[in-house]
C-alpha atoms as a PDB file:
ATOM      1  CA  UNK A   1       0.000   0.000   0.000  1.00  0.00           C
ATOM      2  CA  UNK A   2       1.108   3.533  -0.882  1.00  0.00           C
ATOM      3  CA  UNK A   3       2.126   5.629   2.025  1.00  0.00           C
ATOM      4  CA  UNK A   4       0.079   8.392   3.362  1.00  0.00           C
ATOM      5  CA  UNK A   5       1.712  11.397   2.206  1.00  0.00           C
ATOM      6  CA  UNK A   6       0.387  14.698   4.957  1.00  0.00           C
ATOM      7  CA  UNK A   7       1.395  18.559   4.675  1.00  0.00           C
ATOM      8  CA  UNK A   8       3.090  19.935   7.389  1.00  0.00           C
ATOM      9  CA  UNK A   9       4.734  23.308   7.494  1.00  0.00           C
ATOM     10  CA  UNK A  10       8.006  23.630   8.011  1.00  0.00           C
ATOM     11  CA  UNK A  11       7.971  26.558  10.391  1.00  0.00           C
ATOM     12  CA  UNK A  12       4.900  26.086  12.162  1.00  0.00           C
ATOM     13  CA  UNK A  13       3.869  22.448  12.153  1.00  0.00           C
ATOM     14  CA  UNK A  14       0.487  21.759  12.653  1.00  0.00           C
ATOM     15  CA  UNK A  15       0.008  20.201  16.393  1.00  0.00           C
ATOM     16  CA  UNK A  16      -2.487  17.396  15.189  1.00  0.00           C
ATOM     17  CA  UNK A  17      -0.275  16.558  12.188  1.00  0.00           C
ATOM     18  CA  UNK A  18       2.460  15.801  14.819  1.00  0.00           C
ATOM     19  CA  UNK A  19       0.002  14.376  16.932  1.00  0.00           C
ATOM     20  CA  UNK A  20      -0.813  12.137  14.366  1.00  0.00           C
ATOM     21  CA  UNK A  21       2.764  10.879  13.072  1.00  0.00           C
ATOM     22  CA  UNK A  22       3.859  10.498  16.824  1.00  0.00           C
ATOM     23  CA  UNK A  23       1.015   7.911  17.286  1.00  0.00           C
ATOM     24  CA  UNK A  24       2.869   5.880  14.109  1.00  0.00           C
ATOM     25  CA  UNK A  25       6.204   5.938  16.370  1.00  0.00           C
ATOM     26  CA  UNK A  26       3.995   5.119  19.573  1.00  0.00           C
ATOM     27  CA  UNK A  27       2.884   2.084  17.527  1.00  0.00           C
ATOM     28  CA  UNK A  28       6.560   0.977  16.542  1.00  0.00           C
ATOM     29  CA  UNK A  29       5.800   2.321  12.725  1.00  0.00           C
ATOM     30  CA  UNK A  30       9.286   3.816  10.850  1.00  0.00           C
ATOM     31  CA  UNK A  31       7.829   7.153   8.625  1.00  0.00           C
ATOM     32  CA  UNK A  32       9.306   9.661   6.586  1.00  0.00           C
ATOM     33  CA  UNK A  33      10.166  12.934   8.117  1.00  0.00           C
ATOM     34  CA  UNK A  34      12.037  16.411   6.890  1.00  0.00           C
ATOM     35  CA  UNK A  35      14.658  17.808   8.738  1.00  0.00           C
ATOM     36  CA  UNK A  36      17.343  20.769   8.212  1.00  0.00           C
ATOM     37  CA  UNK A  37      19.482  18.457   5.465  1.00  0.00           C
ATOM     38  CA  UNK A  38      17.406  15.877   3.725  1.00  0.00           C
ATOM     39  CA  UNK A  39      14.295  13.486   4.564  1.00  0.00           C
ATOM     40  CA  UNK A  40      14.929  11.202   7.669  1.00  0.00           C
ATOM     41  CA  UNK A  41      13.159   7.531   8.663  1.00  0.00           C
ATOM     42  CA  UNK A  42      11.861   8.384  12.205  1.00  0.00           C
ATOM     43  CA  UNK A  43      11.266   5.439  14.818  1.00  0.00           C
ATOM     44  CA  UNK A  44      11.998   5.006  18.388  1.00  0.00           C
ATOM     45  CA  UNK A  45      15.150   3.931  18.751  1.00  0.00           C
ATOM     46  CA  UNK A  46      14.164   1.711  21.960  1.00  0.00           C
ATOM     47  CA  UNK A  47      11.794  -0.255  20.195  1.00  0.00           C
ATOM     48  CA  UNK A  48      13.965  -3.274  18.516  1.00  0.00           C
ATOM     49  CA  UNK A  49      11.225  -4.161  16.483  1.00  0.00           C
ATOM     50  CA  UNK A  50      11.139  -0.392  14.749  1.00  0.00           C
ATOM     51  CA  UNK A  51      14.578  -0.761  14.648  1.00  0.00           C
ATOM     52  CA  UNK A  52      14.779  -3.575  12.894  1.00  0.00           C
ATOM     53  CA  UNK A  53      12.130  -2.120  10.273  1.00  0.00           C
ATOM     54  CA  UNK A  54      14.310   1.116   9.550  1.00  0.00           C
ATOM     55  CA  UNK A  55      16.677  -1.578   8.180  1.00  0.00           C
ATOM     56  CA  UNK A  56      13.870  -3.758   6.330  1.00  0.00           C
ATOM     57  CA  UNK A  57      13.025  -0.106   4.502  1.00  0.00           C
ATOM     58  CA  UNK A  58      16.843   0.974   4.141  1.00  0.00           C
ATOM     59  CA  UNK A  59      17.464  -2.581   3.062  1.00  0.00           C
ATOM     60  CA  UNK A  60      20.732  -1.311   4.665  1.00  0.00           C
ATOM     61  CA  UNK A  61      23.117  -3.911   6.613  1.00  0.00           C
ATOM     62  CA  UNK A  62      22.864  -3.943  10.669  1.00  0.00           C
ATOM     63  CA  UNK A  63      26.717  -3.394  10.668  1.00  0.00           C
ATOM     64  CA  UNK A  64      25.859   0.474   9.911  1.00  0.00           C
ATOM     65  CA  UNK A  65      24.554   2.179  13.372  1.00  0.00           C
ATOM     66  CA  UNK A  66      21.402   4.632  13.090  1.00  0.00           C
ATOM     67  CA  UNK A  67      21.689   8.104  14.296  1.00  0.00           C
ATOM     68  CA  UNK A  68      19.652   9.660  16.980  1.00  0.00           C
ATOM     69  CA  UNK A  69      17.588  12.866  17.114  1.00  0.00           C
ATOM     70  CA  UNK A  70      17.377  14.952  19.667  1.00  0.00           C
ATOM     71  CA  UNK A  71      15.675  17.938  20.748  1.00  0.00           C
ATOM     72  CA  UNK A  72      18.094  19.337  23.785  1.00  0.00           C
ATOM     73  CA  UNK A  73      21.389  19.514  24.529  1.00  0.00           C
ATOM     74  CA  UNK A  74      19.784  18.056  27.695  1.00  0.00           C
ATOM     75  CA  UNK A  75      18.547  15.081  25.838  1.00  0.00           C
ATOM     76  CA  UNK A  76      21.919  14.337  24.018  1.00  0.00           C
ATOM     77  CA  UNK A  77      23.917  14.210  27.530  1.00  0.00           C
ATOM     78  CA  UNK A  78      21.478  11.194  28.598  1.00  0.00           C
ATOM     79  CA  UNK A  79      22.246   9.785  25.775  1.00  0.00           C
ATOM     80  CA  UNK A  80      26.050   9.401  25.632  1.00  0.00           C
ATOM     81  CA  UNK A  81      28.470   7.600  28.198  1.00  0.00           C
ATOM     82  CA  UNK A  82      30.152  10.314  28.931  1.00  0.00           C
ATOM     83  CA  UNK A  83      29.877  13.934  27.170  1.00  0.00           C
ATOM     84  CA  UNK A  84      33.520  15.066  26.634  1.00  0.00           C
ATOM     85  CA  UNK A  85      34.605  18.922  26.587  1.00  0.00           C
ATOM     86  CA  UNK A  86      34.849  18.984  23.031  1.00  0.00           C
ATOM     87  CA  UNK A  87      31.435  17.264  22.911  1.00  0.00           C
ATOM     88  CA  UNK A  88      29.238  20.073  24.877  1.00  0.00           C
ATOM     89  CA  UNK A  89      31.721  22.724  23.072  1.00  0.00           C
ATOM     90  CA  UNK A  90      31.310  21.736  19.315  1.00  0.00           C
ATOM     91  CA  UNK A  91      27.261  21.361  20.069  1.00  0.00           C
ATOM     92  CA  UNK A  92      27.056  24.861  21.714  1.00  0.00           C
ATOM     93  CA  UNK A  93      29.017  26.204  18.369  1.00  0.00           C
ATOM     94  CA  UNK A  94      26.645  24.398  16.120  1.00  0.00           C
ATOM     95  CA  UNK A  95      23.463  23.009  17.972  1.00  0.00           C
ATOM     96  CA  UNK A  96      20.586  23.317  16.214  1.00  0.00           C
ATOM     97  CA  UNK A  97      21.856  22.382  12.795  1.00  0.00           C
ATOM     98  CA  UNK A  98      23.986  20.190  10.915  1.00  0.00           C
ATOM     99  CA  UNK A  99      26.612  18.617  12.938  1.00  0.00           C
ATOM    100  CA  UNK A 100      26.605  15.298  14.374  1.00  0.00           C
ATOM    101  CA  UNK A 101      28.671  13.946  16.917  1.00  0.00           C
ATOM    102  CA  UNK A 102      29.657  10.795  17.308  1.00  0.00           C
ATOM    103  CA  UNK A 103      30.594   9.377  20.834  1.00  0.00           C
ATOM    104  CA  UNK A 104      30.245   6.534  23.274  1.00  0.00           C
ATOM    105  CA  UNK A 105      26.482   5.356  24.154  1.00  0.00           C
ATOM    106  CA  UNK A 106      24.745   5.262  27.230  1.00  0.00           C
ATOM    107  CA  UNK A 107      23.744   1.687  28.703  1.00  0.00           C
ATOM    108  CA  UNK A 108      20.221   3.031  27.664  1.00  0.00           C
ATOM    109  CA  UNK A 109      20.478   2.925  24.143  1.00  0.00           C
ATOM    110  CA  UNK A 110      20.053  -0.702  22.707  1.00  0.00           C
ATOM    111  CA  UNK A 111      23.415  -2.416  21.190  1.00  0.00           C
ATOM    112  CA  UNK A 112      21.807  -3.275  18.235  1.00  0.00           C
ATOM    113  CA  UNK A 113      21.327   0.783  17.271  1.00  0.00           C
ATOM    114  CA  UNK A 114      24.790   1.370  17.595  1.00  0.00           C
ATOM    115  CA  UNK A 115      25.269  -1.787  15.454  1.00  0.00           C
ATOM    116  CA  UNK A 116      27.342  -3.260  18.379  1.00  0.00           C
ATOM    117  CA  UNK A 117      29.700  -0.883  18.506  1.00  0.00           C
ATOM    118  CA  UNK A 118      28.727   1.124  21.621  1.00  0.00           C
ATOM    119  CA  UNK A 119      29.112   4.243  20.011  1.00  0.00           C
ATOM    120  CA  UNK A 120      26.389   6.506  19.298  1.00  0.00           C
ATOM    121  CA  UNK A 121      25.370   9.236  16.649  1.00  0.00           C
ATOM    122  CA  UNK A 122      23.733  12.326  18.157  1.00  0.00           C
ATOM    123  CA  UNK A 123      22.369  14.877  16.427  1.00  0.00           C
ATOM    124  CA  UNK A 124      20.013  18.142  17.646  1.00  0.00           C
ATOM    125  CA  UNK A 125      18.764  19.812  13.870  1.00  0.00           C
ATOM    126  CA  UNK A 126      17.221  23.272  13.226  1.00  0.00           C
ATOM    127  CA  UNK A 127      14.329  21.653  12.074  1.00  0.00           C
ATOM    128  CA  UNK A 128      10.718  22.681  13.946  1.00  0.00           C
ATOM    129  CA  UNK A 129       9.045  19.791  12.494  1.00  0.00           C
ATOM    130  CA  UNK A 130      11.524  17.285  14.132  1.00  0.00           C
ATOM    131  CA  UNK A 131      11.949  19.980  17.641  1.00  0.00           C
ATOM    132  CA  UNK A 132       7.996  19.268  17.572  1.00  0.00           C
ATOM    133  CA  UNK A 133       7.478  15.735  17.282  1.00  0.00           C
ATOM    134  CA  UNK A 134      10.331  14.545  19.354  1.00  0.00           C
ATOM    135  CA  UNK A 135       8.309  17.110  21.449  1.00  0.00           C
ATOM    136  CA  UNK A 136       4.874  15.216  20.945  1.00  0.00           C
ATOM    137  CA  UNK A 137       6.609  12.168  20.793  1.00  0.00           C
ATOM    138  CA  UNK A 138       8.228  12.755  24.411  1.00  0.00           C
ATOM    139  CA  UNK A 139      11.594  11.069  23.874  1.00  0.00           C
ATOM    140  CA  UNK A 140      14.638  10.950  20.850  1.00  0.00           C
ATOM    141  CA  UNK A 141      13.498   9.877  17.446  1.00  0.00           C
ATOM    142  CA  UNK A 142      16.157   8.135  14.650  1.00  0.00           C
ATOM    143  CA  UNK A 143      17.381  10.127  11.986  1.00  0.00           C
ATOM    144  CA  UNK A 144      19.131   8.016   9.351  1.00  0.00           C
ATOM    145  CA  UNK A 145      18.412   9.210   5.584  1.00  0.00           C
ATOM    146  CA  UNK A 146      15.412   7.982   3.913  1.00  0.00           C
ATOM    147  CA  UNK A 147      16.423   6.364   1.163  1.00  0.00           C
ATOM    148  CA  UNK A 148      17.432   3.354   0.100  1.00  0.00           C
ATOM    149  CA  UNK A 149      20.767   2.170   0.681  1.00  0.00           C
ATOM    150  CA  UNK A 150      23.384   3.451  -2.049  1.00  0.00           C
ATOM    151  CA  UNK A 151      20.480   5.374  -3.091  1.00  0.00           C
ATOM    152  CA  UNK A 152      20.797   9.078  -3.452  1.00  0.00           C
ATOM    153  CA  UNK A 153      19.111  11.080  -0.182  1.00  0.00           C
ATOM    154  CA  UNK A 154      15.373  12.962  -0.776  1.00  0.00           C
ATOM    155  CA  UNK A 155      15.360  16.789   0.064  1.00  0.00           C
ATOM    156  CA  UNK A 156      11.643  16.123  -1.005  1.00  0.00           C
ATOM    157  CA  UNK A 157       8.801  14.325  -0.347  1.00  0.00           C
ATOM    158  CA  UNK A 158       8.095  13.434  -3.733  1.00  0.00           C
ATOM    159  CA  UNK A 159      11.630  11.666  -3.657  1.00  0.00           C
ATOM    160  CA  UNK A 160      10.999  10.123  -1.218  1.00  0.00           C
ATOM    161  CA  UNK A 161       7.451   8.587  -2.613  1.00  0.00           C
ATOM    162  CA  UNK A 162       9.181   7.411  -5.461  1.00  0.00           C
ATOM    163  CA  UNK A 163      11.948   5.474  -3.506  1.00  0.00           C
ATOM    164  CA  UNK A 164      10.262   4.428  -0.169  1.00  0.00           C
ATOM    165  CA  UNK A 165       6.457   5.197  -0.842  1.00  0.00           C
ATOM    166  CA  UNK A 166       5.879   1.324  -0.901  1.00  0.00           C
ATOM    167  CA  UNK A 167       7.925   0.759   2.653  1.00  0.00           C
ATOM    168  CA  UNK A 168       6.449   3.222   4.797  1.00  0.00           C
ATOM    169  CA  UNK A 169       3.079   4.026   5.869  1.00  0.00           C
ATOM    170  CA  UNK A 170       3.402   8.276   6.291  1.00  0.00           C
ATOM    171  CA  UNK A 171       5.508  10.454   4.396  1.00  0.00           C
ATOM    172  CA  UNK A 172       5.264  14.125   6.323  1.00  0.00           C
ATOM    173  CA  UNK A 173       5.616  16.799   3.429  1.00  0.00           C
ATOM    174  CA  UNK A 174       7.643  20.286   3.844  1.00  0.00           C
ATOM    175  CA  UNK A 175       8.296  20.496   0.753  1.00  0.00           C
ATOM    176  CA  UNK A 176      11.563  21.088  -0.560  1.00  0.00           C
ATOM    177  CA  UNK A 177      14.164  20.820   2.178  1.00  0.00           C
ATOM    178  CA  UNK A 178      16.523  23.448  -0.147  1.00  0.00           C
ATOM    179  CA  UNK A 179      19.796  21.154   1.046  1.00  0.00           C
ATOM    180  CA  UNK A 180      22.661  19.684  -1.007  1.00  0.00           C
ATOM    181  CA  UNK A 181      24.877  18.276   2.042  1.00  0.00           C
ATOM    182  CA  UNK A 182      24.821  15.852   4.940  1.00  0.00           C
ATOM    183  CA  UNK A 183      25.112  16.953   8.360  1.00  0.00           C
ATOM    184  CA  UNK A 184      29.162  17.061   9.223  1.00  0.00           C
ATOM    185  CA  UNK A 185      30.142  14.071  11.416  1.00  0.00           C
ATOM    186  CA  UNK A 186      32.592  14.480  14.282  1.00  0.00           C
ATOM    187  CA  UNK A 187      33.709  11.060  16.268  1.00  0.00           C
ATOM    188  CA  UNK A 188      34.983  11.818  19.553  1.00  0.00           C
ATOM    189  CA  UNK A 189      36.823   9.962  21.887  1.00  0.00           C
ATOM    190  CA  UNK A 190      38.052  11.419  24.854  1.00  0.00           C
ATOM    191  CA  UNK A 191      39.754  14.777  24.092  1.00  0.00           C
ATOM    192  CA  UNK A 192      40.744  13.098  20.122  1.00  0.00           C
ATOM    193  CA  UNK A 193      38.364  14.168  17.338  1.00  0.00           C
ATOM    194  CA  UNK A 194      38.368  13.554  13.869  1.00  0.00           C
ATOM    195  CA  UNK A 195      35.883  14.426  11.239  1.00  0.00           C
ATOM    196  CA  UNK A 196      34.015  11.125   9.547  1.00  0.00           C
ATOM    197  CA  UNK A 197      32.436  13.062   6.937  1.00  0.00           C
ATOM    198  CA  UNK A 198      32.475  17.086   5.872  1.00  0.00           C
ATOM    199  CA  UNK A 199      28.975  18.366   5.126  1.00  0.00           C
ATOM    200  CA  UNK A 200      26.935  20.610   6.150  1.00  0.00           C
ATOM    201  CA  UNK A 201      29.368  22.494   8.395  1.00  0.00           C
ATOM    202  CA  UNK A 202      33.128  23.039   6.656  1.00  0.00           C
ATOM    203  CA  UNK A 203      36.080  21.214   8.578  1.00  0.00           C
ATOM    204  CA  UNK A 204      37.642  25.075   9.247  1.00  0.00           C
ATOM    205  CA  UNK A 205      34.829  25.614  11.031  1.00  0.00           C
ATOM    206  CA  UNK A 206      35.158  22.803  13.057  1.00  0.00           C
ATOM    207  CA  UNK A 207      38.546  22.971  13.860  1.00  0.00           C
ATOM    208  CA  UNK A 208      37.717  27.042  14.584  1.00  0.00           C
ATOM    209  CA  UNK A 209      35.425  26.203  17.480  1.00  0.00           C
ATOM    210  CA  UNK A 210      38.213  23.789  18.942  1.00  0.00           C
ATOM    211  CA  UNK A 211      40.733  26.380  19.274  1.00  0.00           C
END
């Protein structure tokens, strides 16, 4: 069946809209969501069955851990071991938007989302749709792209109907998302840091902020 494909705007998201989609997540459902870069899958990452659907949809391999969503710096702490300097330094520089950071998980978080490594991919973007429903929602969403895998990412719904319309049940639709890059990853570990992928954010600006 062909997903349910539901305005929302971008700035000021309906509240029953995200009622609505957080009731999917409630349920264990993965759906299509926009953020500040492209279109994510959101689920609850604590639910091992909606885990294991994001990578039914992705047809991605479980040796590739899923990002994490949040919605507060707050919420990011609880979700990492240990939140080193650089950590709480690099998300005041940058939080909301499009910088993930990559560090070691809390006992909280399931092994199987950080695809047994113990590390964890946190990310807060400048998004009000995703603020909202991981608002509504009342806990973290996931955030990995929603596409298939070695597909090219959606920046609109429309892509994403044509790769994933079949997969999912809701598709939320901003519109355009207007992006052409990822989110910049940074992997910490302890006071080392090294960049896993430039995007969003340029590595000079990175390496600015840790000065």
């Amino acid at each position: 069946m062909l997903a349910e494909r539901l305005r929302v705007n971008a700035q000021t998201p309906e509240a029953e809209v995200l009622r609505y989609a957080a009731h999917f997540l409630t349920r264990g459902s993965v759906i299509a969501i926009p953020t500040d870069t492209f279109y994510g899958l959101a689920a609850d990452p604590f639910n091992l069955a909606a885990v294991d659907e994001i990578y039914r949809v992705k047809g991605r391999p479980e040796t590739r851990a899923l990002p994490i969503l949040v919605n507060s710096l707050e919420q990011a702490v609880l979700l990492a071991r240990e939140a080193p300097r650089k950590f709480l330094r690099l998300a005041q520089a940058f939080w909301p938007g499009g910088l993930t950071l990559v560090v070691n998980a809390s006992q909280r978080i399931p092994l199987k989302v950080t695809a047994g490594t113990g590390r964890v991919a946190l990310r807060w973007p400048n998004s009000e749709v995703v603020r909202k429903l991981i608002e509504e929602f009342e806990g973290p969403i996931t955030g990995t792209s929603a596409n298939i895998s070695g597909f090219p990412s959606c920046s609109s719904a429309e892509q994403v109907m044509k790769q994933l319309g079949l997969r999912v049940p809701l598709v939320l639709d901003a519109g355009e998302t207007g992006a052409t890059l990822a989110s910049t990853i940074v992997e910490l570990n302890g006071d080392a840091w090294k960049v896993g992928r430039e995007g969003a954010i340029p590595l000079a600006e990175i390496e600015k902020a840790l000065r």
